[in-house]
Structure formats: structure tokens, C-alpha cells
Protein backbone atom coordinates (compact mmCIF):
# COMPACT_ATOMS: atom_id res chain seq x y z
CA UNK A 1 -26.76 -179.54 12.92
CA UNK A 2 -28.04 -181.31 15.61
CA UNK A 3 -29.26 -180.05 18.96
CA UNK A 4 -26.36 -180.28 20.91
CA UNK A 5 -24.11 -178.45 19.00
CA UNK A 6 -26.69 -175.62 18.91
CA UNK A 7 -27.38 -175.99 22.26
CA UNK A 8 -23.09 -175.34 22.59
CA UNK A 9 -23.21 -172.32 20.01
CA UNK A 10 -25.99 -170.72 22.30
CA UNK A 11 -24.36 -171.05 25.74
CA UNK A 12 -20.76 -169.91 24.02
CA UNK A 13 -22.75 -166.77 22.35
CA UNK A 14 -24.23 -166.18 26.12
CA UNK A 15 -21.38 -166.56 27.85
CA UNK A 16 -19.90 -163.64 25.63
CA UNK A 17 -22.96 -161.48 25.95
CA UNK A 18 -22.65 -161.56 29.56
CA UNK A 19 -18.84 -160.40 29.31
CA UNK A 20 -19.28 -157.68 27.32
CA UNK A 21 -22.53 -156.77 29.75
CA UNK A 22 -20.43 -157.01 32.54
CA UNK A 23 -17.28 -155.07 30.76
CA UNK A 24 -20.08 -152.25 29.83
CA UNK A 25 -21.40 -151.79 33.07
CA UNK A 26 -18.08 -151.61 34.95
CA UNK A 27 -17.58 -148.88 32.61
CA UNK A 28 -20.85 -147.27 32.97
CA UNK A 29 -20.47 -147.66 36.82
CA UNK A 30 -16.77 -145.37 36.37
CA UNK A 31 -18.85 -143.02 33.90
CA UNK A 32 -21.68 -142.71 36.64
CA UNK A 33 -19.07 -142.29 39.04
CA UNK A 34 -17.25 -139.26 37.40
CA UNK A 35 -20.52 -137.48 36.55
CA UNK A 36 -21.73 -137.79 40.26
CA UNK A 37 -17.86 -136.48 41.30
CA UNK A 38 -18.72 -133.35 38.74
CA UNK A 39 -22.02 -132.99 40.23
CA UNK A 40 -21.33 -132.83 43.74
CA UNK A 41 -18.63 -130.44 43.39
């Protein structure tokens, strides 16, 4: 393999990381949100 198709498989592996990160915390944020709701009521 040479280095720029690793250097492709990294950024594509990345790139998905970072949309299941984001996808995660936009459901952590609604969690947060809800438990805060509960909280303050």
C-alpha cells in the first residue's frame, strides 16, 4: 500500500469519526436537555 492510499483510508475513517461524534453529541445535548427540564421542575 503506498502512502497515499493510507493517507485516503485515514482521512475517510476521520471524517466518519467526526460524524458519529457530532451525531452523539447532538444527542447527548437533547439528553442533557431533558434531564435539566426534569431538574428544574
Amino acid at each position: 500500500m503506498d502512502d497515499i492510499k493510507v493517507g485516503r483510508e485515514v482521512l475517510s475513517v476521520i471524517r466518519d469519526l467526526q460524524f458519529i461524534m457530532n451525531d452523539l453529541s447532538a444527542e447527548l445535548r437533547v439528553g442533557l436537555a431533558d434531564t435539566h427540564h426534569l431538574i428544574s421542575l
